[in-house]
PDB file of N, CA and C in Angstrom:
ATOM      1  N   UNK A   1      -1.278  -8.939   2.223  1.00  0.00           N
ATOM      2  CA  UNK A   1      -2.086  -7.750   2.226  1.00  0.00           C
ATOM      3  C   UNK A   1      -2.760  -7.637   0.872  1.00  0.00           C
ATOM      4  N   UNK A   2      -3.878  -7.535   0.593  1.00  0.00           N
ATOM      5  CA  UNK A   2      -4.478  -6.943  -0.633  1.00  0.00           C
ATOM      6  C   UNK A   2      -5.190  -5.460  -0.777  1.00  0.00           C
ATOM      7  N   UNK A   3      -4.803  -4.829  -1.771  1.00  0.00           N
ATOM      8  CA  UNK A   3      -4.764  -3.507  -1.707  1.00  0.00           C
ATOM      9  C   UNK A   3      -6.236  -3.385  -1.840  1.00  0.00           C
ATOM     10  N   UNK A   4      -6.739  -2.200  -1.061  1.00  0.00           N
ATOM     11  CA  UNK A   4      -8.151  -1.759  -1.470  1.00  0.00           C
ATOM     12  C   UNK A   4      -8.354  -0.223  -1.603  1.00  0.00           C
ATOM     13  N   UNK A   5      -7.262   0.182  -1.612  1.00  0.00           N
ATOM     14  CA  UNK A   5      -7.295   1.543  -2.408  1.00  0.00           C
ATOM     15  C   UNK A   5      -6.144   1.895  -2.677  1.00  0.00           C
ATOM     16  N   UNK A   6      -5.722   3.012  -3.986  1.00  0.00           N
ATOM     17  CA  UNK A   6      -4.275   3.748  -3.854  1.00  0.00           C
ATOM     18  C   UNK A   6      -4.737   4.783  -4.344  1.00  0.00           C
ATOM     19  N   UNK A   7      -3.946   5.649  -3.838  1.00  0.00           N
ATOM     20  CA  UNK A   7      -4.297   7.331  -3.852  1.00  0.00           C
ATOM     21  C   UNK A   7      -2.511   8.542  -3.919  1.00  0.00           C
ATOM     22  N   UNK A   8      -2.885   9.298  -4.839  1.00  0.00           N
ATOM     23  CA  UNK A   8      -1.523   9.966  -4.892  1.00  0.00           C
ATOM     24  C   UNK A   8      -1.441  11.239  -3.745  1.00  0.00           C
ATOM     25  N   UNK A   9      -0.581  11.502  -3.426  1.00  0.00           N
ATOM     26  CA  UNK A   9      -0.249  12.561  -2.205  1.00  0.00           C
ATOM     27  C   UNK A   9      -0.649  13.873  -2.913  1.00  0.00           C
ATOM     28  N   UNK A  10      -1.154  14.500  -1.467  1.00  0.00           N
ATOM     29  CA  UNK A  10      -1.790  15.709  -2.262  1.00  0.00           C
ATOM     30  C   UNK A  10      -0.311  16.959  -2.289  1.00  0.00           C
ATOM     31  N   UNK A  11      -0.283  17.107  -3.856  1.00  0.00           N
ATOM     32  CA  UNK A  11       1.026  18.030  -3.749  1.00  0.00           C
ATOM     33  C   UNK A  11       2.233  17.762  -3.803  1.00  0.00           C
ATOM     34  N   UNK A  12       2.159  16.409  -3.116  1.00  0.00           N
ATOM     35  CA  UNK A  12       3.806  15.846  -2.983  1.00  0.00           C
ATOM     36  C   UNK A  12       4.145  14.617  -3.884  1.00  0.00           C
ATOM     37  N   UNK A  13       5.284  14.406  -4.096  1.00  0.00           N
ATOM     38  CA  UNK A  13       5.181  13.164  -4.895  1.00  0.00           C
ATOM     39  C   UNK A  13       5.562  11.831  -3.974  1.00  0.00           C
ATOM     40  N   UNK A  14       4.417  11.857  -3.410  1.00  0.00           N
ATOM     41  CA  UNK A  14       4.166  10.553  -2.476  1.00  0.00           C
ATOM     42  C   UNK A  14       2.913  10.052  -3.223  1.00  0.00           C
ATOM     43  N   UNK A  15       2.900   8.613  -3.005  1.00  0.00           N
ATOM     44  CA  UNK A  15       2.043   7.425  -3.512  1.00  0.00           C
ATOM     45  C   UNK A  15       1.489   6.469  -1.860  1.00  0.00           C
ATOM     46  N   UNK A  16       0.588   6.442  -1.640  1.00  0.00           N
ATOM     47  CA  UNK A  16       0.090   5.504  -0.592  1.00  0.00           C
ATOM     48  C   UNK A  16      -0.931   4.385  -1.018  1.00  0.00           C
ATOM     49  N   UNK A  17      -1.382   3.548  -0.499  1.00  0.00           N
ATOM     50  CA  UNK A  17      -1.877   2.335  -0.356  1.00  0.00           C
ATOM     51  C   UNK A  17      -2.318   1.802   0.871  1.00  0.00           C
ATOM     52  N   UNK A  18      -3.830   1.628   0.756  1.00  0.00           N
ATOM     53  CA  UNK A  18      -4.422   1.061   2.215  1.00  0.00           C
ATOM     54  C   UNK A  18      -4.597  -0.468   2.059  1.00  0.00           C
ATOM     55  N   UNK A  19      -4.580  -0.761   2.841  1.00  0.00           N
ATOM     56  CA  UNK A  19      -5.017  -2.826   2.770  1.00  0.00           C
ATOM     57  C   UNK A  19      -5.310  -3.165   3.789  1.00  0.00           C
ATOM     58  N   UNK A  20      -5.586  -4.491   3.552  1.00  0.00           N
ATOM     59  CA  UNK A  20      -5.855  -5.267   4.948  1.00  0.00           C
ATOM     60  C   UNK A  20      -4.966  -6.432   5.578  1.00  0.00           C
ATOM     61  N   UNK A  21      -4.436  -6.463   6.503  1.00  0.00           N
ATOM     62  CA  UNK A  21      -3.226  -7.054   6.950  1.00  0.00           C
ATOM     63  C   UNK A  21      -4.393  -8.434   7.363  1.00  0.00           C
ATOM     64  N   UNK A  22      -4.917  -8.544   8.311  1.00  0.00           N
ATOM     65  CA  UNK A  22      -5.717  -9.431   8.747  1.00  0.00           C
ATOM     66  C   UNK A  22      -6.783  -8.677   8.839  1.00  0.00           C
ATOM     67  N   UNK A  23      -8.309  -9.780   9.213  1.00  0.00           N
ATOM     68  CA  UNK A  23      -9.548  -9.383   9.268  1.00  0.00           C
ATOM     69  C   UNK A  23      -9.454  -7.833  10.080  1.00  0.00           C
ATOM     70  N   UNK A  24     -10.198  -7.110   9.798  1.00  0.00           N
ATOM     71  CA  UNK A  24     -11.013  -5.614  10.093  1.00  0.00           C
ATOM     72  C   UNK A  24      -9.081  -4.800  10.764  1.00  0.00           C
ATOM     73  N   UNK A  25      -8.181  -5.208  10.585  1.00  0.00           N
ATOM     74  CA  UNK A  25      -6.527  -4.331  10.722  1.00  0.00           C
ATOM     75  C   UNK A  25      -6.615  -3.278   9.121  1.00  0.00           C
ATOM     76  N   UNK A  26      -6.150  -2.824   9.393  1.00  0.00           N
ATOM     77  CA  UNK A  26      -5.118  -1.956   8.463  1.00  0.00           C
ATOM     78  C   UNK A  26      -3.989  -1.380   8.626  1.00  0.00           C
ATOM     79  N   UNK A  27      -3.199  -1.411   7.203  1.00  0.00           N
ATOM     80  CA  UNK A  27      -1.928  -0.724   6.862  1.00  0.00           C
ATOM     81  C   UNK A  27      -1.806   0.479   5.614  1.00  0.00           C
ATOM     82  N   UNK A  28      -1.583   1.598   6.515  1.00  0.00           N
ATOM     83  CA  UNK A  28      -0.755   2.489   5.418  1.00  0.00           C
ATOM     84  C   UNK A  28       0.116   2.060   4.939  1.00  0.00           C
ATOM     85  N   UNK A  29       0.180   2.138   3.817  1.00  0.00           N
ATOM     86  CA  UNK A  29       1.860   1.558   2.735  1.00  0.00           C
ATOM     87  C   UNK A  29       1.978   3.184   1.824  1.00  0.00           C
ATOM     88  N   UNK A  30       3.452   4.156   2.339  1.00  0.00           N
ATOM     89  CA  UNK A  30       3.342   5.011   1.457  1.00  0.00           C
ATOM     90  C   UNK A  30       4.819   4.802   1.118  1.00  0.00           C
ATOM     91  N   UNK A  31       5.143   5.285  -0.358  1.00  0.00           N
ATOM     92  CA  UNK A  31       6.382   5.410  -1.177  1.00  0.00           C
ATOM     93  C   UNK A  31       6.287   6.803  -1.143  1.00  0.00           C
ATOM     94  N   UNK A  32       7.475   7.087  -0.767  1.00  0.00           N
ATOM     95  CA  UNK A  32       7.985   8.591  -0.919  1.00  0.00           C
ATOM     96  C   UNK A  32       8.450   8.875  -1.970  1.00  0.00           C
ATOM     97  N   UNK A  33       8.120   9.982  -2.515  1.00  0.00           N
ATOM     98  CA  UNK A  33       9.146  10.445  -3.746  1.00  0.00           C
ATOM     99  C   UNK A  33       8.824   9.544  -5.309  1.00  0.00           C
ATOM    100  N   UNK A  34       7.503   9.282  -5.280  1.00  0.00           N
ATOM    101  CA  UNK A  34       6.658   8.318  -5.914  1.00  0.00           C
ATOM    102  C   UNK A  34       4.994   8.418  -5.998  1.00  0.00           C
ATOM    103  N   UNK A  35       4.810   9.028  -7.234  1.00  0.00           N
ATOM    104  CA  UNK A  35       3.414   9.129  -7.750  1.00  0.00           C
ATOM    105  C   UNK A  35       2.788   8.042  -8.022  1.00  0.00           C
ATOM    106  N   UNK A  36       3.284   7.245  -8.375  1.00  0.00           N
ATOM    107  CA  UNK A  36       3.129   6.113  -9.154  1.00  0.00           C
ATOM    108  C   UNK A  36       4.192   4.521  -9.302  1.00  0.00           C
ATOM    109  N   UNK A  37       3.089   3.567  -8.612  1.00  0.00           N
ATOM    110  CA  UNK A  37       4.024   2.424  -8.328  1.00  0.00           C
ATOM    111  C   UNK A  37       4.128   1.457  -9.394  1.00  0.00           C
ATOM    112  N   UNK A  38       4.828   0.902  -9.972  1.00  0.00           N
ATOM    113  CA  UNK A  38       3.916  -0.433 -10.948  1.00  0.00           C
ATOM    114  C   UNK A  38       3.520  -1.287 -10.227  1.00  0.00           C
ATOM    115  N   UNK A  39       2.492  -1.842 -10.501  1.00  0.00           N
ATOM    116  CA  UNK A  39       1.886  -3.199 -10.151  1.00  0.00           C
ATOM    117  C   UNK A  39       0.771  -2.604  -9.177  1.00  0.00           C
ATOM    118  N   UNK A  40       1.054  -1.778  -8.327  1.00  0.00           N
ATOM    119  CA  UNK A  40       0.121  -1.215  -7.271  1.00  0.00           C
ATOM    120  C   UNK A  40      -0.998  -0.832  -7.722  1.00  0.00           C
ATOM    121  N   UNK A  41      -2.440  -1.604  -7.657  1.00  0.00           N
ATOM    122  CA  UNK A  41      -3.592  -0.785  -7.775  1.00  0.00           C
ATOM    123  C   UNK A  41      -4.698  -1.736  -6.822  1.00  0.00           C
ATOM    124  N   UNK A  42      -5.963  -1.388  -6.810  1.00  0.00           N
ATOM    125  CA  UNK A  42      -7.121  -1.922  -6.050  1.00  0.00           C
ATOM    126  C   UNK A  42      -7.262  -3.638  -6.555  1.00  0.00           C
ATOM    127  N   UNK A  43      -7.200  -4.244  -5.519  1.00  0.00           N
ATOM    128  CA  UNK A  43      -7.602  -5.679  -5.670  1.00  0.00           C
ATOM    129  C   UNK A  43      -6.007  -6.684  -5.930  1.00  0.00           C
ATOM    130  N   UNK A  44      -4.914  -5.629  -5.698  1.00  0.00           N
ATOM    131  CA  UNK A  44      -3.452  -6.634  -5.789  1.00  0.00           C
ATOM    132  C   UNK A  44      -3.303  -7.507  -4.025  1.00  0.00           C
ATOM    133  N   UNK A  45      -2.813  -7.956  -4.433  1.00  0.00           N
ATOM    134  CA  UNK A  45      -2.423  -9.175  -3.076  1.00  0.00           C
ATOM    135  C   UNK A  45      -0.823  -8.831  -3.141  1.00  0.00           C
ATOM    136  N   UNK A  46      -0.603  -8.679  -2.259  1.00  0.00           N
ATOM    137  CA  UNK A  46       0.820  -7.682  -1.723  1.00  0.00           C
ATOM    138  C   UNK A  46       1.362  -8.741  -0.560  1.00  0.00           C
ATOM    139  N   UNK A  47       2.949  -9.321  -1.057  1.00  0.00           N
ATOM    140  CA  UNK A  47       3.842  -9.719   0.708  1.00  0.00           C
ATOM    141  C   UNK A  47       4.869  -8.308   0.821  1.00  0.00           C
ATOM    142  N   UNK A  48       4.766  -7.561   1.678  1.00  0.00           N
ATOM    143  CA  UNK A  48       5.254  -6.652   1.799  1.00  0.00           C
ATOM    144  C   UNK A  48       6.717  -6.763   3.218  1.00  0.00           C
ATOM    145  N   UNK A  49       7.672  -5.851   3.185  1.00  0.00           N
ATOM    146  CA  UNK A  49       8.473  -6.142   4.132  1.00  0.00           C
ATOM    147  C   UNK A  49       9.476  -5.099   4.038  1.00  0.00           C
ATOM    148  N   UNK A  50       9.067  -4.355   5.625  1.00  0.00           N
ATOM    149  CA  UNK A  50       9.600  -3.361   6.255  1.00  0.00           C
ATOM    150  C   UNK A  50       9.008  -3.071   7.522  1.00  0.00           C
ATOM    151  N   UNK A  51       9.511  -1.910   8.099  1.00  0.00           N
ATOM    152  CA  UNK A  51       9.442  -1.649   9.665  1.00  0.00           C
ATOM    153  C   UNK A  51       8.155  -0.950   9.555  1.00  0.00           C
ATOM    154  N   UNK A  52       7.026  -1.274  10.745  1.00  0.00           N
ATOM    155  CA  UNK A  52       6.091  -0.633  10.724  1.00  0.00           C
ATOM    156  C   UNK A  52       5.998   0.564  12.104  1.00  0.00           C
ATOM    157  N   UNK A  53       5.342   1.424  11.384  1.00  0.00           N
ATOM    158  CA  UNK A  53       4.924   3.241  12.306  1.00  0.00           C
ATOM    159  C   UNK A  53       3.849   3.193  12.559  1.00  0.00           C
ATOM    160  N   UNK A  54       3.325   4.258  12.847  1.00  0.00           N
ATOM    161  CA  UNK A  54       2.315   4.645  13.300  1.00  0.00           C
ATOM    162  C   UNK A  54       2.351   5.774  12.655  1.00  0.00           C
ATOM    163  N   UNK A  55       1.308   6.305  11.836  1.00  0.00           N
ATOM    164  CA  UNK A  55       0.862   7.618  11.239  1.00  0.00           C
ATOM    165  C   UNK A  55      -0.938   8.041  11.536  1.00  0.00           C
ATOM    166  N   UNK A  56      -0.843   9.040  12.332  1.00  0.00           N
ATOM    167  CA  UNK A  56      -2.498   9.512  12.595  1.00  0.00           C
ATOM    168  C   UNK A  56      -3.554   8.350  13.258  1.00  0.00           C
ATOM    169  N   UNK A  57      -2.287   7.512  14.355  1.00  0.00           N
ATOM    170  CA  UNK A  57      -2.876   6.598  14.697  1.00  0.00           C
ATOM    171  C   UNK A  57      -3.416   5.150  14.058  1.00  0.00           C
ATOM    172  N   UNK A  58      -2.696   5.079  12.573  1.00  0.00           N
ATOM    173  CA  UNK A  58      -2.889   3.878  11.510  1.00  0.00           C
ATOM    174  C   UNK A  58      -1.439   3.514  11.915  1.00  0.00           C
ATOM    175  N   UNK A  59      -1.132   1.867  11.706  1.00  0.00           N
ATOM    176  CA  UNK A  59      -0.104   0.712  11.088  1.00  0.00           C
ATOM    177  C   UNK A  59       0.136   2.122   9.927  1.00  0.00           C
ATOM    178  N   UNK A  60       1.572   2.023   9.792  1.00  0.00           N
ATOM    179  CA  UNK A  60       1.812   2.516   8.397  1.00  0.00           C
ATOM    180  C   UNK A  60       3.363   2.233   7.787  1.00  0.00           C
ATOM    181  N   UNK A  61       3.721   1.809   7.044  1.00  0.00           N
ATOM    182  CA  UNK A  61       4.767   1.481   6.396  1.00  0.00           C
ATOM    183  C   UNK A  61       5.093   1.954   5.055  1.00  0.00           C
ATOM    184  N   UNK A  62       6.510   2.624   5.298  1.00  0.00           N
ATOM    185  CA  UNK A  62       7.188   3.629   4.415  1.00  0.00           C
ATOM    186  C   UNK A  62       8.260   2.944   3.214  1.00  0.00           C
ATOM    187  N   UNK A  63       8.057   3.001   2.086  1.00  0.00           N
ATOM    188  CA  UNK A  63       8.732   2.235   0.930  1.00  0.00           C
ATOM    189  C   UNK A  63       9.499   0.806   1.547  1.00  0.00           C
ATOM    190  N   UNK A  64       8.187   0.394   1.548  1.00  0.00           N
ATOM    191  CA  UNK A  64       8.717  -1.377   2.059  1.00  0.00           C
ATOM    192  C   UNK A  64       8.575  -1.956   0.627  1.00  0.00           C
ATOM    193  N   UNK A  65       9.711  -2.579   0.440  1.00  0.00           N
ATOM    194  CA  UNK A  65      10.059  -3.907  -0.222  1.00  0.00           C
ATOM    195  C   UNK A  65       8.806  -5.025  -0.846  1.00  0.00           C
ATOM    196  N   UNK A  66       8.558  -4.992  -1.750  1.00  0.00           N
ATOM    197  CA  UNK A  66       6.835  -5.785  -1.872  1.00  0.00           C
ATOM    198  C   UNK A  66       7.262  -6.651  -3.217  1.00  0.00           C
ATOM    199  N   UNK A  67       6.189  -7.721  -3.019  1.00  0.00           N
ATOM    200  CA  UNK A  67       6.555  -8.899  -3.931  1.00  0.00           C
ATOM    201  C   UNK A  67       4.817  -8.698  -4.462  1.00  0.00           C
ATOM    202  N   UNK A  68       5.079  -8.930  -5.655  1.00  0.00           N
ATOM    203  CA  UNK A  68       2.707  -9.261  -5.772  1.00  0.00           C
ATOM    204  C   UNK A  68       2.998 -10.367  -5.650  1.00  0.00           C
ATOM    205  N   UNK A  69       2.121 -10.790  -5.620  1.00  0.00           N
ATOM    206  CA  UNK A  69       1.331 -12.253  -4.965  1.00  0.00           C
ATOM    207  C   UNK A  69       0.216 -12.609  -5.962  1.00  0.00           C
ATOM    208  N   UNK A  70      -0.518 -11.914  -6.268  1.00  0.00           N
ATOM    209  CA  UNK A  70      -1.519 -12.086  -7.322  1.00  0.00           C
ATOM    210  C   UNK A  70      -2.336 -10.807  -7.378  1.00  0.00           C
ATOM    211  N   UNK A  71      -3.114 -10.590  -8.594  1.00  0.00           N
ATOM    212  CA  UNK A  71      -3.825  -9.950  -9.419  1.00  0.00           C
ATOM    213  C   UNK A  71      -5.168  -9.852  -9.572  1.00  0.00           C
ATOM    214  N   UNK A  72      -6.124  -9.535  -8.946  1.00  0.00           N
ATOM    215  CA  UNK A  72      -7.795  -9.412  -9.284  1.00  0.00           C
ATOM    216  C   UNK A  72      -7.785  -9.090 -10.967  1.00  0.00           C
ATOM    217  N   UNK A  73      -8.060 -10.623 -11.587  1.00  0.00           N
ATOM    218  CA  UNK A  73      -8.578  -9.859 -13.162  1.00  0.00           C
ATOM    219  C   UNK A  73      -9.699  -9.008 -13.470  1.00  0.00           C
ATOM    220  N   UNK A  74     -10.074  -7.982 -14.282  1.00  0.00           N
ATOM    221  CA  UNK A  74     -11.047  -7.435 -14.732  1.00  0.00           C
ATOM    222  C   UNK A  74     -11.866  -7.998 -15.810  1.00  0.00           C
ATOM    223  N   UNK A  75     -12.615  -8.015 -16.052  1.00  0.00           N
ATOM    224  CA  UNK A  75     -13.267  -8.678 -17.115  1.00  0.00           C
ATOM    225  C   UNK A  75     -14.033  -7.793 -17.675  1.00  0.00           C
TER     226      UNK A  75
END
């Protein structure tokens, strides 16, 4: 998965993350109880692993287990 956005919960201290699992899919990835992930930001490459839901009709997966994979440098 590579992340293409992260956004903090409004109010709560939840942290989410959208990506792309395969071409035009998506996954919610939210951490509960978490403003702020390390490593998590726009352009990470994510192997992630946990049980997937359904939230508002999205794939969504709740504090799954994640390895990075690699890093979009900035220049």
């Amino acid at each position: 998965m590579v992340v293409d956005s992260v956004r903090p919960g409004g109010g709560v201290p939840n942290m989410g993350a959208g990506g792309v699992r395969k071409p035009y899919e998506r996954l919610r990835v939210i951490w509960l109880g978490r403003t702020r992930v390390p490593g998590i930001e726009a352009g990470v490459k994510l192997r992630l692993k946990g049980m997937v839901t359904q939230v508002d009709g999205l794939p969504a997966m709740f504090n799954p287990r994640y390895e990075i994979l690699s890093r979009q440098e900035h220049l």
